[in-house]
N, C-alpha and C. Protein backbone atom coordinates (compact mmCIF):
# COMPACT_ATOMS: atom_id res chain seq x y z
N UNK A 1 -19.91 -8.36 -17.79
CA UNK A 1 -20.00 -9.26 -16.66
C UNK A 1 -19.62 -8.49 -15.39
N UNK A 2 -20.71 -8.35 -14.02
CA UNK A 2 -20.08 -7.83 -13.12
C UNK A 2 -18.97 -8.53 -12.18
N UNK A 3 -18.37 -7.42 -11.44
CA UNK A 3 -16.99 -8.32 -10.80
C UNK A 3 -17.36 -8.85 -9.53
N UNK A 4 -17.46 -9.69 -9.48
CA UNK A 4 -17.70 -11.19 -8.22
C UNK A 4 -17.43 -10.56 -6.67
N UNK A 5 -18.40 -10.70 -6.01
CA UNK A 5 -18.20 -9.61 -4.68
C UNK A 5 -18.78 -10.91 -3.49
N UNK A 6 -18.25 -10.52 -2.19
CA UNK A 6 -18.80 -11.78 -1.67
C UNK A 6 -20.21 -11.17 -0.37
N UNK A 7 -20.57 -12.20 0.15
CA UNK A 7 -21.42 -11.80 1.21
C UNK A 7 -20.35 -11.92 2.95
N UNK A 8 -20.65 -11.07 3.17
CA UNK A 8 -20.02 -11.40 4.79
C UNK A 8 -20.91 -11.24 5.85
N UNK A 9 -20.98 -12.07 6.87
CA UNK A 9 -21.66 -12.30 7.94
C UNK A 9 -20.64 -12.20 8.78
N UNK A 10 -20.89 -11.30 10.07
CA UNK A 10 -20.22 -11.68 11.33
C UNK A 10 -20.88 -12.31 12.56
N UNK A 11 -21.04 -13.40 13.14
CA UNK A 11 -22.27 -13.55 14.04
C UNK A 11 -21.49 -14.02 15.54
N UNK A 12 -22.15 -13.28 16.43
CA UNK A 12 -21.96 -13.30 17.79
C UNK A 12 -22.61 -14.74 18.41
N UNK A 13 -22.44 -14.97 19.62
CA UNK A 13 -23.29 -16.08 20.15
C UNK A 13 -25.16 -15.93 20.01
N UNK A 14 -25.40 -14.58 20.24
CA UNK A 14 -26.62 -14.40 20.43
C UNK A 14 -27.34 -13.71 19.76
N UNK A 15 -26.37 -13.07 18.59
CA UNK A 15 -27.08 -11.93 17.22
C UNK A 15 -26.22 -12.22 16.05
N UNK A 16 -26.56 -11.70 15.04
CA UNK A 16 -25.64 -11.16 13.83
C UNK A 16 -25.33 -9.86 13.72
N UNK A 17 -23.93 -9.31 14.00
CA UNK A 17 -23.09 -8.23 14.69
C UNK A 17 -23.50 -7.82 13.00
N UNK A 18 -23.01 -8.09 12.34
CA UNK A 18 -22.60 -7.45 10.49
C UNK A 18 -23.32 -8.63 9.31
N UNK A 19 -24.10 -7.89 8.87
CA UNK A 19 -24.45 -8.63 7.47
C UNK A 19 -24.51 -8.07 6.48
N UNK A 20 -23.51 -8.25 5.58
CA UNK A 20 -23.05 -7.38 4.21
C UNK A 20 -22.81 -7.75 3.17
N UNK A 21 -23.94 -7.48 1.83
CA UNK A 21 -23.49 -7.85 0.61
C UNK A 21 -22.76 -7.05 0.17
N UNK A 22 -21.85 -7.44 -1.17
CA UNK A 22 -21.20 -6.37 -2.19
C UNK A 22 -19.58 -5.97 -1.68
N UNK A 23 -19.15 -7.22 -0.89
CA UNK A 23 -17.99 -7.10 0.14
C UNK A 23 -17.05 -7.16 -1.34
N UNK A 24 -15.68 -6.05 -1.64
CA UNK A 24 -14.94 -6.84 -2.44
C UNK A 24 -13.49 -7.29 -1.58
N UNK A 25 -13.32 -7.02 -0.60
CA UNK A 25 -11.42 -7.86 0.31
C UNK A 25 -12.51 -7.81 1.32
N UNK A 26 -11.82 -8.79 2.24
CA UNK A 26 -11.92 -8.99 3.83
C UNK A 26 -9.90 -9.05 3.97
N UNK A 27 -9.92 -8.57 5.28
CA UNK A 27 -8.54 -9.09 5.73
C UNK A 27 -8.76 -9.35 7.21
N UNK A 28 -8.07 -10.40 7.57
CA UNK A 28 -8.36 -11.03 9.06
C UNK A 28 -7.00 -11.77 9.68
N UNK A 29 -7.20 -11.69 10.68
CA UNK A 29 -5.72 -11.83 11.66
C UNK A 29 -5.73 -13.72 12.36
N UNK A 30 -4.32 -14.01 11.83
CA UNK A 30 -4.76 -15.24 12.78
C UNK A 30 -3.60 -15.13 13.23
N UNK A 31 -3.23 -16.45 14.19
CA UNK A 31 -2.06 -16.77 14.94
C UNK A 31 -0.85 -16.66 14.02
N UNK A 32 -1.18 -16.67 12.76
CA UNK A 32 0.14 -16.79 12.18
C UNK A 32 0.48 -15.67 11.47
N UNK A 33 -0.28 -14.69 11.34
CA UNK A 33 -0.55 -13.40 11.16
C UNK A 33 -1.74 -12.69 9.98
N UNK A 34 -1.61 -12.08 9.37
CA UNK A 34 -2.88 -11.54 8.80
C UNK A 34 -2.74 -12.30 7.24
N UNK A 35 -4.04 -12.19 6.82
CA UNK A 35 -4.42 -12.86 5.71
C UNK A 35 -5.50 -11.98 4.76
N UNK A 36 -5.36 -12.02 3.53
CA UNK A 36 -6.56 -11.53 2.87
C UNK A 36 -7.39 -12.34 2.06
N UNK A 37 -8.67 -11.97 2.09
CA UNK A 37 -10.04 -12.79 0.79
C UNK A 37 -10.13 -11.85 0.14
N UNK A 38 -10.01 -12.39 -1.42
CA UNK A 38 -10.87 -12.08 -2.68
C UNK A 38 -11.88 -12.81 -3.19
N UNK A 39 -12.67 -11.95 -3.31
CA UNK A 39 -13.98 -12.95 -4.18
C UNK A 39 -14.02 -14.33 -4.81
N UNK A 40 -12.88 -14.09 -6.04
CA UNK A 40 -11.86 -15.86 -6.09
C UNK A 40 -11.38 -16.63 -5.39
N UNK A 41 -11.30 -16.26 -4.14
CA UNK A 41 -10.38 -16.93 -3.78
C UNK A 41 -11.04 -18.38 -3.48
N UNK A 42 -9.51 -19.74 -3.19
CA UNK A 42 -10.81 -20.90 -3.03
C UNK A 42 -11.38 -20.93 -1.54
N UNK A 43 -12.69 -21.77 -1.50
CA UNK A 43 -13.07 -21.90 0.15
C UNK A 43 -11.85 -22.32 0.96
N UNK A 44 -12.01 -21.67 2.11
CA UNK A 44 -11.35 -22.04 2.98
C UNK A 44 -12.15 -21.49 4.60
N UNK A 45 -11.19 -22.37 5.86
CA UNK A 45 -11.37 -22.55 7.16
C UNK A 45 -10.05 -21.68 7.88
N UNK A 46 -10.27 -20.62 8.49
CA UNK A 46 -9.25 -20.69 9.38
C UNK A 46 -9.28 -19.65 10.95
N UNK A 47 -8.44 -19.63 11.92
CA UNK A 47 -8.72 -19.86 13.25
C UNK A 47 -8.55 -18.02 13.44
N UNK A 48 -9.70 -17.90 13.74
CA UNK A 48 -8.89 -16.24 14.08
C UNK A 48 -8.29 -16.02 15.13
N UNK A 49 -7.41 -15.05 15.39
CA UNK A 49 -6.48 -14.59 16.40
C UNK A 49 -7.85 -13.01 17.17
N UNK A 50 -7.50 -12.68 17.98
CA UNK A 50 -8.11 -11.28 18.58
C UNK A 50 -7.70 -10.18 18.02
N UNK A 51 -8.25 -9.53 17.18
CA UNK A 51 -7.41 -8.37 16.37
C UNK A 51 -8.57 -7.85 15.64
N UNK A 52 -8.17 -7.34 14.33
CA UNK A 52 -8.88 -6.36 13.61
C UNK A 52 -9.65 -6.64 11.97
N UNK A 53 -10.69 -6.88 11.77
CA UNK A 53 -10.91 -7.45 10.66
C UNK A 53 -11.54 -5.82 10.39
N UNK A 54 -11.13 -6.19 8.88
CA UNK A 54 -11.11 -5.00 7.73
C UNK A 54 -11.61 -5.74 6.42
N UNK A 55 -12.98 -4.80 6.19
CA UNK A 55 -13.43 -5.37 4.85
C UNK A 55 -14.00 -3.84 4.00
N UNK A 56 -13.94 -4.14 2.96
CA UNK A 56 -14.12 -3.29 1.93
C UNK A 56 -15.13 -3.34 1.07
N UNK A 57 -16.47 -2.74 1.43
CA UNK A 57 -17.53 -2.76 0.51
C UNK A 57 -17.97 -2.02 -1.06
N UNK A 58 -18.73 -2.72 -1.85
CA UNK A 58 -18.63 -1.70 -2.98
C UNK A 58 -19.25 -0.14 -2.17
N UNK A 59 -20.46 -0.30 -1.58
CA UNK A 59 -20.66 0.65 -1.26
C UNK A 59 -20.30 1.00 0.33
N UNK A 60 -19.47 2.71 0.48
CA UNK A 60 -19.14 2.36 2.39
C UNK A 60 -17.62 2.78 2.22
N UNK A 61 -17.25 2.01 1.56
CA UNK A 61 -15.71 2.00 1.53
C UNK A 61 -15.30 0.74 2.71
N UNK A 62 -13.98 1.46 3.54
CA UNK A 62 -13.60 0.76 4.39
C UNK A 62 -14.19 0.49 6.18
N UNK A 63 -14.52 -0.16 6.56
CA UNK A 63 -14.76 -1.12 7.78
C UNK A 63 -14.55 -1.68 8.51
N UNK A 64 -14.17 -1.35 9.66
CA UNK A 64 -13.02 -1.68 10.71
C UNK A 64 -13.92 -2.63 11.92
N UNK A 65 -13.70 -3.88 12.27
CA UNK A 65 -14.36 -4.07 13.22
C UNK A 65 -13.51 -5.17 13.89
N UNK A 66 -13.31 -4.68 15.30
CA UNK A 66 -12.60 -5.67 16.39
C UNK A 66 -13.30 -7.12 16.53
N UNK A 67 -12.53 -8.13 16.53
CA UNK A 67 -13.19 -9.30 16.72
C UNK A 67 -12.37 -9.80 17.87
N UNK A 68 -13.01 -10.73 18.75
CA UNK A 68 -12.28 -11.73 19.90
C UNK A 68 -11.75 -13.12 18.83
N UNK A 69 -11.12 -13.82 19.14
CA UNK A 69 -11.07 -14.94 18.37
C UNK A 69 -12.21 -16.05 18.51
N UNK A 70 -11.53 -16.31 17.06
CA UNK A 70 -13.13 -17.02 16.67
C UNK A 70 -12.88 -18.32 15.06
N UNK A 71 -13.69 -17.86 14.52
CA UNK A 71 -13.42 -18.54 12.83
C UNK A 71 -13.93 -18.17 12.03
N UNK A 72 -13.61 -18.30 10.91
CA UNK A 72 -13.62 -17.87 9.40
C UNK A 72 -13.97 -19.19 8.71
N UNK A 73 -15.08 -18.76 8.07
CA UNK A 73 -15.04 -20.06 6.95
C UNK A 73 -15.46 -19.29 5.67
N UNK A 74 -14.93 -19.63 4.30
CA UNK A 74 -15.31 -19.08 3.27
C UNK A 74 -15.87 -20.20 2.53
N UNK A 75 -16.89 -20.14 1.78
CA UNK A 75 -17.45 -21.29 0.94
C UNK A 75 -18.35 -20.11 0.01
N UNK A 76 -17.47 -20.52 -1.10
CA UNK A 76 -17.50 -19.84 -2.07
C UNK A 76 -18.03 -18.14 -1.86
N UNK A 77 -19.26 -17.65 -2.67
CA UNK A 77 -19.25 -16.17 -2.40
C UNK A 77 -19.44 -15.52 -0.62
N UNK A 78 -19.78 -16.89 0.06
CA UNK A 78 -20.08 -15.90 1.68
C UNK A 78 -19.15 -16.41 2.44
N UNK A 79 -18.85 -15.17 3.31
CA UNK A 79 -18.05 -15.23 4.13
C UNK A 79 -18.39 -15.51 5.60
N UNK A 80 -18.52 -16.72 6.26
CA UNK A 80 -19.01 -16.37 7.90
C UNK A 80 -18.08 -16.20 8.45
N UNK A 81 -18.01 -15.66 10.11
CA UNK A 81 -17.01 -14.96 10.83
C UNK A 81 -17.90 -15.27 12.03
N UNK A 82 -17.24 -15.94 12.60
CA UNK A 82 -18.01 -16.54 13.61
C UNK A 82 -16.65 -16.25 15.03
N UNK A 83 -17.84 -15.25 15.70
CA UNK A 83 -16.72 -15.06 17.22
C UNK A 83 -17.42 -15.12 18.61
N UNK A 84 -16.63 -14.38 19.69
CA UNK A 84 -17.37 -14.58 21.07
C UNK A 84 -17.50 -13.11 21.11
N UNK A 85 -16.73 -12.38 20.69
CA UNK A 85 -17.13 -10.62 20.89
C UNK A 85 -16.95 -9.67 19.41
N UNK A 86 -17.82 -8.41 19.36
CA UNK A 86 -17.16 -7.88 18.39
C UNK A 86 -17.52 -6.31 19.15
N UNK A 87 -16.49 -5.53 18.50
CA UNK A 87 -16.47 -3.93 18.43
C UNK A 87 -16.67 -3.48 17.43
N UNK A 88 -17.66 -2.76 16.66
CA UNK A 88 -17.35 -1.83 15.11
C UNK A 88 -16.56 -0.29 15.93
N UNK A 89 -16.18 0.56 14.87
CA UNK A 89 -15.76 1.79 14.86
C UNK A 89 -14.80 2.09 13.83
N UNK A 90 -14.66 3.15 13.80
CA UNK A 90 -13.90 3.76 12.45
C UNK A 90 -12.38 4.31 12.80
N UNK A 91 -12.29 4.10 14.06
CA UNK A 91 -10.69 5.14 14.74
C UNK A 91 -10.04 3.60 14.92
N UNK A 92 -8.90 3.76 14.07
CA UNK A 92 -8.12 2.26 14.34
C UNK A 92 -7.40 2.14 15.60
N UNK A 93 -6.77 3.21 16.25
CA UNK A 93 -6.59 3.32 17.19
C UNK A 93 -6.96 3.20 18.78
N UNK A 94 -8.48 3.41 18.90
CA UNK A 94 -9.31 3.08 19.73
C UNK A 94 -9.56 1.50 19.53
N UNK A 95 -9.88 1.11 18.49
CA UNK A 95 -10.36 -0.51 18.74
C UNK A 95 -8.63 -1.33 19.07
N UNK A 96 -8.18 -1.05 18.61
CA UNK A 96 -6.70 -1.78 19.06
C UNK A 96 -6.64 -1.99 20.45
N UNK A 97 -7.26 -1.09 21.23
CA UNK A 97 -6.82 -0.38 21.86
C UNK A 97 -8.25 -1.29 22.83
N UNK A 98 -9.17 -1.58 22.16
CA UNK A 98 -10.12 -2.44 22.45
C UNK A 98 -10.14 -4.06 22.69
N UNK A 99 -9.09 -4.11 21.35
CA UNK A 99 -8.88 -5.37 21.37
C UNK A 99 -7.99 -6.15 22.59
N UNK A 100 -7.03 -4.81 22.78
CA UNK A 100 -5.77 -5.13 24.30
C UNK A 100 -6.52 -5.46 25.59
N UNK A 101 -7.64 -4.13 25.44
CA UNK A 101 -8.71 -4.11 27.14
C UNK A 101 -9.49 -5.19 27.30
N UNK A 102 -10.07 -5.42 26.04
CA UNK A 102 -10.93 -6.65 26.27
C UNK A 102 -10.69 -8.15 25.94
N UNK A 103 -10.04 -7.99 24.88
CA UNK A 103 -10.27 -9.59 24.27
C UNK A 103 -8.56 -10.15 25.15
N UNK A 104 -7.67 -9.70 25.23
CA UNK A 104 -6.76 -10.33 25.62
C UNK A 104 -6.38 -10.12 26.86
N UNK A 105 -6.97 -9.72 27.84
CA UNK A 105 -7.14 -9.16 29.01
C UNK A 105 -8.27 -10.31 29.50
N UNK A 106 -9.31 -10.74 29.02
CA UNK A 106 -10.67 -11.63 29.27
C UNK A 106 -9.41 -13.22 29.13
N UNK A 107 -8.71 -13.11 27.93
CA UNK A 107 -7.82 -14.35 28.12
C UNK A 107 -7.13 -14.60 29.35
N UNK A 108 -6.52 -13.59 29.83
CA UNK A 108 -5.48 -13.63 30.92
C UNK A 108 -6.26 -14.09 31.90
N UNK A 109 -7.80 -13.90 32.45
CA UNK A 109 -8.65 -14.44 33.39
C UNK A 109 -9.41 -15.74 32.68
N UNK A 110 -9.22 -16.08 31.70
CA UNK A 110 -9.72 -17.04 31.07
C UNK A 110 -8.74 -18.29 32.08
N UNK A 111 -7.19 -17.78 31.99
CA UNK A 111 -6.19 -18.86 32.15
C UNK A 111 -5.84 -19.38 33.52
N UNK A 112 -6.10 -17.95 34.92
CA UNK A 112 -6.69 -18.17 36.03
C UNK A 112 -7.40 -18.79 36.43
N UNK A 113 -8.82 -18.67 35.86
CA UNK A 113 -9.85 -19.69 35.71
C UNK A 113 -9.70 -20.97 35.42
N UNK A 114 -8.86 -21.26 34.67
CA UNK A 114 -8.25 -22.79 34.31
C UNK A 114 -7.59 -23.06 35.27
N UNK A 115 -6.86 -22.38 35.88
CA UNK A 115 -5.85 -23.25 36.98
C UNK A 115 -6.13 -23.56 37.74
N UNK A 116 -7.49 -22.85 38.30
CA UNK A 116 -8.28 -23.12 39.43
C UNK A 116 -9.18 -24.21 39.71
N UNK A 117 -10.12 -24.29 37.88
CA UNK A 117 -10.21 -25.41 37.92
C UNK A 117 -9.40 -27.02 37.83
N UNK A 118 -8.15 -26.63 37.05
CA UNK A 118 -7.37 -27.85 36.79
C UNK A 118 -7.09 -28.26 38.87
N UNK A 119 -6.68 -26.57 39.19
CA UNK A 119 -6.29 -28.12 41.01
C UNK A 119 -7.65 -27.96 41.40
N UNK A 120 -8.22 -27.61 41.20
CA UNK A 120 -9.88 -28.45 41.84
C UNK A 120 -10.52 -30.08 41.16
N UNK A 121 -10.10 -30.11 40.28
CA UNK A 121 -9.87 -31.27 39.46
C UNK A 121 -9.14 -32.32 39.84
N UNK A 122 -7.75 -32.19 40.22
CA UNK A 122 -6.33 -32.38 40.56
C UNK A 122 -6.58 -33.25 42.27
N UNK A 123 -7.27 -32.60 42.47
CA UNK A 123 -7.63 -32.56 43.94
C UNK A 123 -8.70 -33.57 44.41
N UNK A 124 -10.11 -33.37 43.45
CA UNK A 124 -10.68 -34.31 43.69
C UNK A 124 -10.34 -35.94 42.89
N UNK A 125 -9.41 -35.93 42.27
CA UNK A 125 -9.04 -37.08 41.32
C UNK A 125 -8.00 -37.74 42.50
N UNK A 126 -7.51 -36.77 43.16
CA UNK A 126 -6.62 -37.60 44.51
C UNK A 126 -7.12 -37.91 45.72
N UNK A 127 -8.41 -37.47 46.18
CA UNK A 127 -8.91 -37.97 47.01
C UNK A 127 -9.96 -38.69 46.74
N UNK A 128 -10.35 -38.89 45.32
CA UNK A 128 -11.20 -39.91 44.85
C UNK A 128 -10.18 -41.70 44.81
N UNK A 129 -9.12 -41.23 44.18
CA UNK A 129 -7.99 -42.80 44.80
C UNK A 129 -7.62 -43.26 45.70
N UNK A 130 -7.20 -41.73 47.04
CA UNK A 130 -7.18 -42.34 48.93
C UNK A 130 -8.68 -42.84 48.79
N UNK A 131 -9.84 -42.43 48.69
CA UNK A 131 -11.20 -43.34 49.12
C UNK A 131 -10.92 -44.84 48.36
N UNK A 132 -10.40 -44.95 47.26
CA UNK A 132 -10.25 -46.38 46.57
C UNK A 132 -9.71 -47.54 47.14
N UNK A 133 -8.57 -46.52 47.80
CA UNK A 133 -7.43 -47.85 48.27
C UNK A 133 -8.12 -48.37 49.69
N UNK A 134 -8.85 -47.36 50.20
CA UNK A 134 -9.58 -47.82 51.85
C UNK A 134 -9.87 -48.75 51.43
């Protein structure tokens, strides 16, 4: 009997970054820290963090690829990996290093962006009530 290997997909908004049969571990990073899949393991959902997913093919060996946060869903042998950015490369050091420049660096203007909109929001919700009370 051969040993149970899964499929992994990584897909971007607008392509499929990685599509790989014959996967035997994935390991992936969330908020609460890193996690690993085995072929057995049961389905599951969970939230990725911006970091480094590592999977291990029969053929290839090991596979390093930066992800932005995103999600994971496993249902049964395939794996999707569903994000907003990805990096491949083989130097763990450089994508780390990728993951700091881009993905959590794009957050920090992500949160600017929110504030700007929240008092533009803020703003018209208070001069939408002075026009009420006229």
């Amino acid at each position: 009997m051969p040993p149970a290997l899964m499929t992994l997909k990584v897909l971007l908004p607008f392509q499929v970054f990685v599509e790989k049969e014959g996967v035997k571990r994935i390991v992936a990073q969330t908020i609460q820290g890193s996690f690993g899949l085995l072929p057995n393991r049961l389905d599951c959902v969970a939230a990725l963090a911006p970091g480094i997913l590592t999977y291990e093919a029969e053929t290839g060996g090991e596979v390093y690829v930066a992800v932005d946060e995103g999600v994971l869903v496993k249902a049964g042998a395939n794996v999707l990996v569903s994000v907003r950015n990805a990096i491949g490369g083989t130097d763990l050091g450089r994508l780390h290093e990728a993951v700091a420049r881009e993905f959590l660096n794009l957050d920090e203007r992500e949160k600017s962006v929110r504030s700007v909109i929240a008092k533009l929001e803020s703003g018209f919700i208070r001069r939408f009530v002075e026009i009420k009370r006229e």
